[in-house]
Each structure stands twice: as structure tokens, then as C-alpha cells.
Protein backbone atom coordinates (compact mmCIF):
# COMPACT_ATOMS: atom_id res chain seq x y z
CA UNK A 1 0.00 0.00 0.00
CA UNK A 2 1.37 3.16 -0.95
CA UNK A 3 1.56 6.18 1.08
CA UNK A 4 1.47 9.88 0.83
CA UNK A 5 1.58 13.10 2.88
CA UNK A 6 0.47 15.30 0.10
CA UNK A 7 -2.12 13.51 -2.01
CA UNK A 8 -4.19 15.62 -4.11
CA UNK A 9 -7.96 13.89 -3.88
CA UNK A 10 -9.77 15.16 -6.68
CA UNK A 11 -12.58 17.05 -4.83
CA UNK A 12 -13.87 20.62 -5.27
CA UNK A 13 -15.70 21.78 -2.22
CA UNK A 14 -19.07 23.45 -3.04
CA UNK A 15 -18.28 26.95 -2.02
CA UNK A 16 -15.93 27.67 -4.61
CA UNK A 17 -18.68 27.07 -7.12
CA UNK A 18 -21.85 29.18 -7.78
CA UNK A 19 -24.25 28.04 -5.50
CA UNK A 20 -27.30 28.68 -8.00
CA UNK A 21 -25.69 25.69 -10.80
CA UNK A 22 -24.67 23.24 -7.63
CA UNK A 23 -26.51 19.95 -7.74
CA UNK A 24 -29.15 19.91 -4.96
CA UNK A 25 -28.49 17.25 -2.36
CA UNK A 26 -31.31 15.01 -3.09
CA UNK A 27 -29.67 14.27 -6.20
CA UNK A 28 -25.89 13.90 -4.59
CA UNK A 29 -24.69 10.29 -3.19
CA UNK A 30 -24.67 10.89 0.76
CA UNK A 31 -21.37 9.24 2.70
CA UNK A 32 -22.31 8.62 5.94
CA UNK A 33 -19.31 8.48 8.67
CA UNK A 34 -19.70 6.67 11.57
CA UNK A 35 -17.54 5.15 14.80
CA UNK A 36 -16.31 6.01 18.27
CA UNK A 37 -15.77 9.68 19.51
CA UNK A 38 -12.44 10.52 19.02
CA UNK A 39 -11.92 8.17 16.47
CA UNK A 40 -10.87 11.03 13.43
CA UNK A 41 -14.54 10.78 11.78
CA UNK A 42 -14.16 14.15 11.13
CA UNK A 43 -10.27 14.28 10.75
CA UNK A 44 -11.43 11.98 7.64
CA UNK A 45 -13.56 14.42 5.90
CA UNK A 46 -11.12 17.15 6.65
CA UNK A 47 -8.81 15.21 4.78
CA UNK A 48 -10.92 13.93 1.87
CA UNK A 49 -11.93 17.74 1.48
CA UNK A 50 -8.11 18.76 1.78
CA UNK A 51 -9.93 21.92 4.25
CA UNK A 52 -11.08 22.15 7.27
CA UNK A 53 -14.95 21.24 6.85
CA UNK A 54 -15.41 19.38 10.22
CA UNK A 55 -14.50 20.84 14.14
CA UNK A 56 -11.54 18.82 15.03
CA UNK A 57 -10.44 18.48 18.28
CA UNK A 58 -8.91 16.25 21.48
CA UNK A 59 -12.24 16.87 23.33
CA UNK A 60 -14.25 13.43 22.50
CA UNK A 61 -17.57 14.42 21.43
CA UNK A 62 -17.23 17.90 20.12
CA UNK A 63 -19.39 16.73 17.20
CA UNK A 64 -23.08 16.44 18.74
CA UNK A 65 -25.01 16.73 15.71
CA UNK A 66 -24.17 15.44 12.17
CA UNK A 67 -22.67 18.06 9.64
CA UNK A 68 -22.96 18.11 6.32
CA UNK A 69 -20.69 19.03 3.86
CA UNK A 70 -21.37 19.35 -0.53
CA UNK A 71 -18.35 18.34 -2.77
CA UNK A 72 -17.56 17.37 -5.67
CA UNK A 73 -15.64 13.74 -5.27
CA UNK A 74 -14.58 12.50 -8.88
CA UNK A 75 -15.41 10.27 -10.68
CA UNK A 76 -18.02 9.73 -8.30
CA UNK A 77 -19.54 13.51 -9.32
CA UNK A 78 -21.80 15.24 -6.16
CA UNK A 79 -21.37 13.56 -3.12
CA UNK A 80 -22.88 14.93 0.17
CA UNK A 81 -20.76 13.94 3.49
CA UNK A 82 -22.60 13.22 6.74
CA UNK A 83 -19.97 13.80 9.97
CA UNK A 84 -21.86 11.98 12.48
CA UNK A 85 -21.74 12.33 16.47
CA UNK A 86 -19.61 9.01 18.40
CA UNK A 87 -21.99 6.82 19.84
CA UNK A 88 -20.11 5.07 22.71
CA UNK A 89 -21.26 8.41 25.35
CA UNK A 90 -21.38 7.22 28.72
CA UNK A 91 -24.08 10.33 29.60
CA UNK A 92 -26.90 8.92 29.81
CA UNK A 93 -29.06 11.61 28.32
CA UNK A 94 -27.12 13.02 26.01
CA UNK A 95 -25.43 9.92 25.05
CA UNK A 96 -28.59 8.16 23.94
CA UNK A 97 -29.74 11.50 21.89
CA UNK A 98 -26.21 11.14 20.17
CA UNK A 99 -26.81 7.55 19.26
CA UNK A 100 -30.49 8.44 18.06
CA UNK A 101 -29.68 11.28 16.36
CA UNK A 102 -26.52 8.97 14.30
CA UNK A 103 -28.52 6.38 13.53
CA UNK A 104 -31.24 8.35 12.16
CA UNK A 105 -28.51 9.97 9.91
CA UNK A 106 -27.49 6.15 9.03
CA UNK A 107 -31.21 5.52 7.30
CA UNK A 108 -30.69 8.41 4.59
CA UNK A 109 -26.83 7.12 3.59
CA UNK A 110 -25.83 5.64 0.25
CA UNK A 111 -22.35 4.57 1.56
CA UNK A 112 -21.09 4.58 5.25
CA UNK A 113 -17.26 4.95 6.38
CA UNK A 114 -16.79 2.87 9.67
CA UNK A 115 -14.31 4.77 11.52
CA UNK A 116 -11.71 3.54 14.08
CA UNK A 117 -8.74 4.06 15.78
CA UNK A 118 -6.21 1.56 14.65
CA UNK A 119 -6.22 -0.86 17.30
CA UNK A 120 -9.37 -0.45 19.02
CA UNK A 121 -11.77 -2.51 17.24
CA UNK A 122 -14.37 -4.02 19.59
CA UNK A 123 -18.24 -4.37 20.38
CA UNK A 124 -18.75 -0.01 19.04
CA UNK A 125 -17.75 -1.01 16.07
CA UNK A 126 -19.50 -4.44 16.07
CA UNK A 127 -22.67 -3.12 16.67
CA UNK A 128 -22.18 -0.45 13.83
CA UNK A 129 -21.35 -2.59 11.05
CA UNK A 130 -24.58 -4.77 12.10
CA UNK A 131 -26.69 -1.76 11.80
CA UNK A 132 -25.25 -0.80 8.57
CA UNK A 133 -25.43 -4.35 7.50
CA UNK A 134 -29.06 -4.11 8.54
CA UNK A 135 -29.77 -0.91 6.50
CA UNK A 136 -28.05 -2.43 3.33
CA UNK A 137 -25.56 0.49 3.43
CA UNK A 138 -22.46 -0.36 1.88
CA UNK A 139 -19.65 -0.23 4.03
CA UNK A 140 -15.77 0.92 3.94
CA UNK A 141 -14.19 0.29 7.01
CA UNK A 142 -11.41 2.65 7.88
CA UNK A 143 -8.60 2.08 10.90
CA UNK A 144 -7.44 5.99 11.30
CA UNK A 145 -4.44 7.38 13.84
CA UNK A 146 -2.07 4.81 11.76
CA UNK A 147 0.90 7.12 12.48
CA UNK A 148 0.15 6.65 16.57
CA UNK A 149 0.00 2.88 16.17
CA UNK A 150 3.78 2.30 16.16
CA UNK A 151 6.24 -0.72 14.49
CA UNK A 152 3.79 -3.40 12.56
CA UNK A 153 1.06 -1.52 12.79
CA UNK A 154 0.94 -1.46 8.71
CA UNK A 155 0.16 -5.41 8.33
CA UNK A 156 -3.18 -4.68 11.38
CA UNK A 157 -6.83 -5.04 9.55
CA UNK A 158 -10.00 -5.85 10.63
CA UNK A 159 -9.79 -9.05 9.88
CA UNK A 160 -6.82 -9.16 12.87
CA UNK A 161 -9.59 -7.36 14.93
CA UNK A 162 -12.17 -9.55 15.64
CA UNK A 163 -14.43 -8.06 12.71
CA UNK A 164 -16.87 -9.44 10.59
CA UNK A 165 -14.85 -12.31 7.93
CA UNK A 166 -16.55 -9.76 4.96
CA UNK A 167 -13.47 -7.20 5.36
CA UNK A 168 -10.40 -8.64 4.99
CA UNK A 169 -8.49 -5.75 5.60
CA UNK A 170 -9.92 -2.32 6.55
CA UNK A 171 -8.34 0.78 4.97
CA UNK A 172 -5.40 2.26 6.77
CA UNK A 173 -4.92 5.96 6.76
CA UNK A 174 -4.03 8.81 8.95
CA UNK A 175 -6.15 11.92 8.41
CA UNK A 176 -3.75 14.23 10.35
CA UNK A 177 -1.14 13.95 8.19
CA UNK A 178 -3.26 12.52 5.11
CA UNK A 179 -1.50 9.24 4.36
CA UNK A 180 -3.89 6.53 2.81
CA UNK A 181 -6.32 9.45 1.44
CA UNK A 182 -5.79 8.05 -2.34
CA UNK A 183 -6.74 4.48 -1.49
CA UNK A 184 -9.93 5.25 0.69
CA UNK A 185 -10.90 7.68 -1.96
CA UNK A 186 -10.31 4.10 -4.27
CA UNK A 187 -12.33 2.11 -1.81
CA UNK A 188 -14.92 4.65 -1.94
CA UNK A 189 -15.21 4.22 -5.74
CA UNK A 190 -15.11 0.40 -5.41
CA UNK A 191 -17.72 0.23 -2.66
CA UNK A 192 -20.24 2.47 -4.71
CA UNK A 193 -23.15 0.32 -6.13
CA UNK A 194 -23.45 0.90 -10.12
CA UNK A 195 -26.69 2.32 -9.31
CA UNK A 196 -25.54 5.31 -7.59
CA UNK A 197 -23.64 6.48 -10.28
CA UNK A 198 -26.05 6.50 -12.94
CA UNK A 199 -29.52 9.26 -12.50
CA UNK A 200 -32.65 7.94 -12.74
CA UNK A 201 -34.79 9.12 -14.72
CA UNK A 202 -37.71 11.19 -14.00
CA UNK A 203 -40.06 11.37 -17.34
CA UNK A 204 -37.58 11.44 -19.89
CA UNK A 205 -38.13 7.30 -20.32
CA UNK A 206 -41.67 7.76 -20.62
CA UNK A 207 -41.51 9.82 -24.43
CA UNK A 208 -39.12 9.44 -27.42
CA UNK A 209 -36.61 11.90 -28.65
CA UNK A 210 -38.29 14.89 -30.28
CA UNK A 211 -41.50 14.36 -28.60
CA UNK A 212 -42.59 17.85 -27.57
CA UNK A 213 -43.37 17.75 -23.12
CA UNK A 214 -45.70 20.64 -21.87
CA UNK A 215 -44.68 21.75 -18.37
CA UNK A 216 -47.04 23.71 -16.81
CA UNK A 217 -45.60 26.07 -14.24
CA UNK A 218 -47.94 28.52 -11.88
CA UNK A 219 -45.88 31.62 -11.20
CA UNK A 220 -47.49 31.76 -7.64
CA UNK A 221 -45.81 33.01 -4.37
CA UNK A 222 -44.16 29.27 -3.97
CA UNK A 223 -42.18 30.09 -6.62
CA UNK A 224 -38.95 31.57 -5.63
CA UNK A 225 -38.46 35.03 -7.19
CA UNK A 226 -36.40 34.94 -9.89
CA UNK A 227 -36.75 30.99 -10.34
CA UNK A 228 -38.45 27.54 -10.77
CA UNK A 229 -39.28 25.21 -8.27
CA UNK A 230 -36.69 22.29 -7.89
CA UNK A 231 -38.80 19.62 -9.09
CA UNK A 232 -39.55 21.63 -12.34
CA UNK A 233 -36.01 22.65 -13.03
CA UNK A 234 -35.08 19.05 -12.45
CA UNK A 235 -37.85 17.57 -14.92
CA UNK A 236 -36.92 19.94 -17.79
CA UNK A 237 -33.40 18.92 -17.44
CA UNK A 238 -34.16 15.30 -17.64
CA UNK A 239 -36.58 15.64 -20.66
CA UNK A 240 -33.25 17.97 -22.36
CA UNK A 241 -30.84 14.82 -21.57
CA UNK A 242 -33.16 12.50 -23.14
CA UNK A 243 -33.78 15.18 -26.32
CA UNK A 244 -37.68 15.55 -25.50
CA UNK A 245 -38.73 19.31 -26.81
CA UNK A 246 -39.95 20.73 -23.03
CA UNK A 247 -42.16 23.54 -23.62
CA UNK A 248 -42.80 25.42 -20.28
CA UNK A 249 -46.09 27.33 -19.77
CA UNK A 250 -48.23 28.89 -17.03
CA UNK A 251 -51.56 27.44 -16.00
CA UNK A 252 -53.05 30.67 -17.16
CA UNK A 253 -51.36 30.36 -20.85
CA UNK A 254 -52.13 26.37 -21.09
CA UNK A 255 -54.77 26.98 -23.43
CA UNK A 256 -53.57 28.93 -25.88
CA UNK A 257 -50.36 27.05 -25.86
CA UNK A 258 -51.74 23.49 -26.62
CA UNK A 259 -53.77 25.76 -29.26
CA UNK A 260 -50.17 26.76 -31.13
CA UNK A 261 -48.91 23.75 -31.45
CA UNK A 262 -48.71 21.43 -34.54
CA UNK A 263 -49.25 18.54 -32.69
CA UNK A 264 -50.34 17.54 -29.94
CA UNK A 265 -47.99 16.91 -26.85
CA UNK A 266 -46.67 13.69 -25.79
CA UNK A 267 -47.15 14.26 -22.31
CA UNK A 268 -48.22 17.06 -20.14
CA UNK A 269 -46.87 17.48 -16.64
CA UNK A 270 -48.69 19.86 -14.26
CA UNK A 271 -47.69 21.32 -10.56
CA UNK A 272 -50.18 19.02 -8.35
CA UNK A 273 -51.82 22.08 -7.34
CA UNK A 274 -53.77 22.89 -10.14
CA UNK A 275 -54.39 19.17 -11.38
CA UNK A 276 -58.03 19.92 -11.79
CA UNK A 277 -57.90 23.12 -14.03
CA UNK A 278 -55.15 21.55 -16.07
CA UNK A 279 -57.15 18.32 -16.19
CA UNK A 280 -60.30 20.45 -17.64
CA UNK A 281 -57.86 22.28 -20.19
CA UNK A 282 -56.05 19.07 -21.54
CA UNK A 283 -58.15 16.22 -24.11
CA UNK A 284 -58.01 13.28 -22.11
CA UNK A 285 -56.43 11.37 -25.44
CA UNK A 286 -53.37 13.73 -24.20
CA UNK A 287 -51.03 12.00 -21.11
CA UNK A 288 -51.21 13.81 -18.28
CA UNK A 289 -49.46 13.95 -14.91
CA UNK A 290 -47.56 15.95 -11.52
CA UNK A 291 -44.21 16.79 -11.14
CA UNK A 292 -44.44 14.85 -7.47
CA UNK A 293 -45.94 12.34 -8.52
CA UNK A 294 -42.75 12.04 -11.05
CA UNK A 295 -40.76 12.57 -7.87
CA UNK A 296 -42.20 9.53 -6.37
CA UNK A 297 -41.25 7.09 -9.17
CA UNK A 298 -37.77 8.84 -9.09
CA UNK A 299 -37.37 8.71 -5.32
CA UNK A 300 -39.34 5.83 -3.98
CA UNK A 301 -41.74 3.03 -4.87
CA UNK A 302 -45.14 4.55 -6.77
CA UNK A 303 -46.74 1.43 -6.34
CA UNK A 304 -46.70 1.57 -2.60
CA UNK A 305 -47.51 5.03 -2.69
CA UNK A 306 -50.31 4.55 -5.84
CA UNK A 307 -51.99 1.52 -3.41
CA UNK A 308 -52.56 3.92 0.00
CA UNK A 309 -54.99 5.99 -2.34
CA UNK A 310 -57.40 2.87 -1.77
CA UNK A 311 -56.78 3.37 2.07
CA UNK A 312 -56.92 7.46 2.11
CA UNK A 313 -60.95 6.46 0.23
CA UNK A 314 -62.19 4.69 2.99
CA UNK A 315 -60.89 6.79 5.88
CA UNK A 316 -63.30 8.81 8.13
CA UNK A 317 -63.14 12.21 10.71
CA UNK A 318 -61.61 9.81 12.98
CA UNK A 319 -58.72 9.27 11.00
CA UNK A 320 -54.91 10.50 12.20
CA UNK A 321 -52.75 11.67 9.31
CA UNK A 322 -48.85 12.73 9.29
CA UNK A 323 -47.85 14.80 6.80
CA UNK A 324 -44.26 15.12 6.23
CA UNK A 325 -42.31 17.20 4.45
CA UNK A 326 -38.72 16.95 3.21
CA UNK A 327 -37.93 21.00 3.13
CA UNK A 328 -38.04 23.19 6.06
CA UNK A 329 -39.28 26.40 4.56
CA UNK A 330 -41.64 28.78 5.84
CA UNK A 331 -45.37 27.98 5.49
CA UNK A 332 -46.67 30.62 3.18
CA UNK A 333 -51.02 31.58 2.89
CA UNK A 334 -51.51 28.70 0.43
CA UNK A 335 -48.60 26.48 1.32
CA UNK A 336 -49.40 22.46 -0.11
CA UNK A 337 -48.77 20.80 3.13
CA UNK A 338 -50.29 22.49 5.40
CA UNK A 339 -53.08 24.21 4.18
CA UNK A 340 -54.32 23.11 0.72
CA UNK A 341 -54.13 19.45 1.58
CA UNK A 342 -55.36 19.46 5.15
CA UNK A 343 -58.56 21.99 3.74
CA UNK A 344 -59.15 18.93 1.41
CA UNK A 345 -58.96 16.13 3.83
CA UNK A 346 -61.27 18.07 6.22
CA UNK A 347 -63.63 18.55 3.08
CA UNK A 348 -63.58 15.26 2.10
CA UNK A 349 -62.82 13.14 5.19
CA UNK A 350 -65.00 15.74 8.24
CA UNK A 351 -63.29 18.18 10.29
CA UNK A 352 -62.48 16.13 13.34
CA UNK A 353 -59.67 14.24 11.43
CA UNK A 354 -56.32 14.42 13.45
CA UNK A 355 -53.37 15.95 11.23
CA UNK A 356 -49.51 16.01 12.47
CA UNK A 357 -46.89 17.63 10.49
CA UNK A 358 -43.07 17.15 10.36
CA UNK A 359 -40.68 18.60 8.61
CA UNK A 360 -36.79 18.11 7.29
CA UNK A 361 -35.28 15.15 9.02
CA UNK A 362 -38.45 14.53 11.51
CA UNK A 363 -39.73 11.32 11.04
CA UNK A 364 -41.64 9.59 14.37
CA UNK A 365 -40.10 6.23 14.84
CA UNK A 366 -43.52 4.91 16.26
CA UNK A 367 -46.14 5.32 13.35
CA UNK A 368 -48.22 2.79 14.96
CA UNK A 369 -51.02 5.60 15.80
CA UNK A 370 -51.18 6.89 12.01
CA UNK A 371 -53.86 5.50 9.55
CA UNK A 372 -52.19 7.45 6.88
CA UNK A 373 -48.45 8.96 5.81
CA UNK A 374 -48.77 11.68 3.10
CA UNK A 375 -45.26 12.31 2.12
CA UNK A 376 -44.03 15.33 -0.31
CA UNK A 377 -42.07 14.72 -3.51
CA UNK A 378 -38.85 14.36 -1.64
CA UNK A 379 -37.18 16.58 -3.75
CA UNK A 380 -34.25 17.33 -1.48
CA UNK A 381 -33.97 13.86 -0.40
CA UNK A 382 -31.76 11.14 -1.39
CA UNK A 383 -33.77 7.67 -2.86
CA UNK A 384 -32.49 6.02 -0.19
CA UNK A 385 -33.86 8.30 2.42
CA UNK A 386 -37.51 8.42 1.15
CA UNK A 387 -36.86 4.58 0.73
CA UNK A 388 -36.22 4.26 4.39
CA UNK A 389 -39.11 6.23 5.71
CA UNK A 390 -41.87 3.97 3.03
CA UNK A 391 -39.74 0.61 4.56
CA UNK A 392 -40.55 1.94 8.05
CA UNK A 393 -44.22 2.95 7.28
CA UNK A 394 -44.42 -0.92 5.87
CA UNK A 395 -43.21 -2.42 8.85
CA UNK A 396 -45.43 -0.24 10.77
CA UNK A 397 -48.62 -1.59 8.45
CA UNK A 398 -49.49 2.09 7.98
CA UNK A 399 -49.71 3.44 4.22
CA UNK A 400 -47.73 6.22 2.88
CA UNK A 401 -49.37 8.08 -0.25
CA UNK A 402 -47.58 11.19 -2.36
CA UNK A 403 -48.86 14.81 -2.25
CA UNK A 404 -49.24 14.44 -5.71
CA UNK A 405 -51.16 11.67 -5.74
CA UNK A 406 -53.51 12.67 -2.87
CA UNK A 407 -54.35 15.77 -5.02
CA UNK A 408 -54.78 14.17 -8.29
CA UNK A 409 -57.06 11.76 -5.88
CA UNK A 410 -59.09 14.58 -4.79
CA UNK A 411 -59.75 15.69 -7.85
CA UNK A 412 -61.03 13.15 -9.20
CA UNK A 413 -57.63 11.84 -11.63
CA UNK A 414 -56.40 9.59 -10.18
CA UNK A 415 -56.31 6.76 -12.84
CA UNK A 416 -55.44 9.33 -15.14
CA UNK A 417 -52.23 10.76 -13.52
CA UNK A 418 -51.25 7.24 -13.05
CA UNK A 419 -51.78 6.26 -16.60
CA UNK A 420 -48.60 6.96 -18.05
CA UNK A 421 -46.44 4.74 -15.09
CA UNK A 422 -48.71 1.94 -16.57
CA UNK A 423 -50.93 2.27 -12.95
CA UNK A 424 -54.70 1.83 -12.75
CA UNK A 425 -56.66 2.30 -9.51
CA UNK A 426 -60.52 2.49 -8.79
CA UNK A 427 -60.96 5.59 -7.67
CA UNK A 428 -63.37 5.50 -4.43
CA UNK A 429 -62.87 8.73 -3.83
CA UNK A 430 -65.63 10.44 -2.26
CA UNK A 431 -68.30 12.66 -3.84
């Protein structure tokens, strides 16, 4: 194994690039670091980023919460690195929130790093790589503080430790003075499922090259000034890469632009919000669907989420709904998630339904007392993350439907905003 002081990692950290054209990190692989206090977790990423990104320091436990930190890690592209807190506190308090608060991180990874001080593998460390294991995270195990482990320290691994017969030999570095950074960046790369480095795609599969896609786009006070929301920047990239003809529109001009064109669109995709104008507007010979409920093919399983419409039918005013939402924004007068689609499940379902809301990384890890999860797009989330949370609402036996989908329910289009994932439903939905 060769060693270096002065390797040059090929990474460019995300502040030395506009911040408008960075990829958003729902769409970046997230690296999850995990281990010990004091075991360099954050000496690593410090060294990966060749800049101080993490607090280092002696003190064990100066990280409490996980940090985040954008890059650019080639040839992986984006990556998003998750500095987690050590989980091996004595406090009894504070320690348990640490561990809680890490392994929550652990459910939205794509890759972990298992960190440890050369030397000191044992039951911490044990216990992590179960979890991971558990998760299906793929793992690179790292032995750090190689320059404090003395003579014969270089031929140590985990297999020498007592760890799990699946790593052989962990990866040896020393953050401080950033030996071993080329061959963990090489492990990284090796360790990275196919899948991650490939996009999926998020409409451009479902027309041909050339095939003209209206987007329609309400220029409402969601909007950010200035711009698009993410989802609809995102889509009209996609359809570009695939060499679709996007055509973006507001609901206002929808009309008169199906009117100018030669032909008629392949597909039409509509913000959620205003399914039921844009469903009066469109022929119904014309494809028609939401930008979330796009998101939910692209960042989860629409068939799980298509199949709790059947549920959200049949539910009553004594029904108990979470809503959750990825972002954290400020609610604004006509905000989706909570107001437009708790107004319509009080319409539809009576005003005494119960409705909690979370937001960002909130999710309850008891949804036992929930007849229904309705989950934004999960634009700003990772696939694994939005993944996670529809695993725990099916081993909780409580359905988990789209915003998207609940709206198009609502309004009575179901089927039809389904149509072009090849989905069919009855829709029950209420008169």
C-alpha cells in the first residue's frame, strides 16, 4: 500500500462554485461516517476535502449533531458527506440523543465509512457494522491514527480485529497527516453500487426523442423570485438529456399554448396544485401527470404510494394523518402541506380528522397511531432516504401516499395521472 503526505484527492468543495448551478443534495450520493468519539470521523472528511470542513479536536464528542458538507468527489460527481456524532457516550441523556440522532442519519446514507482508531476494534464497532449491515448500506471500514500505532502496525486489519470475515483488511490511513487518502478515496469508488452512479430518470423514459413535453408552471408566491421550483427545473433537465422538446407554460397560458402547437404533446406534466384546471384544459387522449408524482417514481416506490390511495378512500373524521415534508421552509397563505391538503382532507374526510406535520429530518419512529403517511415529492432527499421512511411505514402496516397523488385523488384523476407509469386504480374517492 502506498503512502502519501500530500495527495491531491480530486474534490472541489461546493463553495468555490456558484451556489445557484450546484446539484441539490437530493440528487448527490450521501457518505455517511460513523464510529467512536475521538476516532478522526471528522479528521477523515477534513482530509478527503483537503480543508477544514469538520470541528476537530482532542475533546471526545465535540461533534453532537451530524454536519454536512457538498463536494464534488470525482469520478463519483456530487457527493454529500454526513460527519456523524460518536456513539459510545457514557451520559446517559445526552449519550442516547447522540446515538439516536446517528442512527437516524445512518437511514438516509448511500455509503457509510466505519471509523476507528487503529487498534481499538471491539463491540462499538461491532454493533455499527450490524446496523449498517441491517440498513443495506455499503460499508468501507477505515482504521485511522495509523501514524500513533507504532512498528507493525501497517500489516493490522480488521480481519486481525475480531471483525466481521466480509473485510479482509480495513483501509489504513491517517487523516492528520493525510496518508492513505488516495486508497480510501479508491475504496470509496469500489464500494459504490453501479446504481448510484447512474440518475434515474424522471419522465424522460416515458416519451421518445423529439417528442414535444408541456410543463405547466404557476408563477405563484411558492415560486422563488427569480426561479423555478426544484422539481420543475429538475424535470426539464431530464426531458433535455433524453432530447424531449420541453415547452414550459403557465396554467393561465395552457390553453392557448396546446392551441399553437402542430401537434399535440406527448405528455403534459402539471404542478399538483392545479391538477383539476389543467385536467379540464387538456383532451383526455393527451397523457397527463404531476411533477411529485414524477418525484415519487424517481425517489421511492409509486406502487406503494399509488396503493394507499385505496386506504386514504375509505378513511373517516376519525382518521390520524402525518404529513411530512422533506424542506423546512416557511409555510406561506396557500402552502401544499399544510393548508391546501389538510382543507381537502377536512372537506372530504369531516373536520375532526387528526393531522400532524413534520418537517426536514423529523420522522416519528412509532407510526403505529397513524392511519395514513402523506409524504411530499422528496425533492431534497436522497432515494435512499424516502426509501427508508416507506420501509418503516411498511413495517409499521401504515400506508404512505404522495402529495401528488392525494391531489390528483381529490380531484377526481387519479387513474389518469397514473396512466402513463402503466398504474390503474378504482378511484373510491368520495363525492
Amino acid at each position: 500500500m502506498v503512502s502519501e503526505h500530500n495527495v491531491s484527492t480530486p474534490s472541489l468543495d461546493l463553495d468555490q462554485r456558484d451556489a445557484l448551478s450546484a446539484t441539490p443534495k437530493g440528487m448527490r450520493i450521501t457518505i455517511g461516517l460513523f464510529g467512536r468519539r475521538n476516532a478522526g470521523k471528522s479528521s477523515v472528511v477534513n482530509a478527503l476535502a483537503r480543508q477544514p470542513v469538520s470541528i476537530v479536536s482532542e475533546v471526545p464528542g465535540t461533534t453532537t449533531d451530524p454536519v454536512e458538507r457538498a463536494m464534488e468527489l470525482l469520478p463519483l460527481g456530487p457527493v454529500l458527506f454526513v460527519d456523524t456524532a460518536g456513539i459510545d457516550d457514557d451520559a446517559e441523556v445526552v449519550g442516547q440523543l447522540r446515538a439516536e440522532t446517528t442512527r437516524k442519519a445512518m437511514k438516509g446514507c448511500d455509503l457509510a465509512l466505519l471509523v476507528y482508531e487503529q487498534g481499538t476494534w471491539g463491540e462499538v464497532e461491532r454493533d455499527l457494522l450490524t446496523d449498517l449491515e441491517r440498513e443495506a448500506i455499503p460499508v468501507v471500514v477505515v482504521a485511522n491514527k495509523i501514524d500513533l500505532a507504532g512498528e507493525g502496525a501497517a500489516s493490522d486489519g480488521v480481519a486481525n480485529e475480531g471483525a466481521a470475515s466480509d473485510f479482509d483488511q480495513a483501509v489504513r490511513v491517517s487523516a492528520t497527516e493525510r496518508t492513505g487518502m488516495s486508497e480510501l478515496l479508491q475504496a470509496i469508488i469500489d464500494a459504490a453500487p453501479e446504481s448510484l452512479l447512474e440518475d434515474p430518470p424522471l419522465a424522460r423514459d416515458l416519451v421518445n426523442p423529439g417528442d414535444t413535453v408541456v410543463l405547466v408552471v404557476p408563477i405563484d408566491k411558492e415560486a422563488p423570485k427569480g426561479r423555478l421550483i426544484l422539481p420543475q427545473v429538475q424535470t426539464a433537465r431530464d426531458l433535455l438529456d433524453g432530447g424531449a422538446l420541453p415547452y414550459l407554460v403557465r396554467d393561465t397560458e395552457l390553453a392557448a399554448a396546446l392551441d399553437s402547437l402542430k401537434e399535440p404533446p406527448a405528455l403534459v406534466i402539471t404542478d399538483s396544485q392545479v391538477f383539476h384546471q389543467v385536467a379540464e384544459i387538456v383532451p383526455e387522449e393527451i397523457p397527463l401527470t404531476g411533477f411529485s408524482v414524477i418525484m415519487a417514481r424517481a425517489k421511492g416506490d409509486i406502487h406503494v404510494q399509488a396503493a394507499a390511495l385505496q386506504v386514504l378512500a375509505q378513511l373517516g373524521e376519525d382518521a390520524r394523518i402525518l404529513i411530512a415534508e422533506a424542506c423546512t421552509h416557511h409555510p406561506i397563505s396557500e402552502d401544499i402541506g399544510t393548508v391546501e391538503i389538510p382543507r381537502l382532507l377536512r372537506k372530504n374526510l369531516g373536520e375532526g380528522i387528526t393531522i400532524d406535520h413534520v418537517q426536514g429530518k423529523d420522522f416519528p419512529s412509532d407510526l403505529s397511531s397513524y392511519d395514513l403517511v402523506i409524504h411530499c415529492g422528496a425533492c431534497m432527499f436522497t432515494r435512499r432516504a424516502m426509501l427508508s421512511r416507506i420501509q418503516a411505514c411498511e413495517q409499521a402496516g401504515v400506508p404512505i401516499a404522495n402529495y401528488g397523488m392525494v391531489l390528483a385523488h381529490f380531484a377526481g384523476i387519479a387513474n389518469r395521472a397514473l396512466a402513463p407509469f402503466n398504474l390503474e386504480l378504482i378511484d373510491q374517492r368520495r363525492g
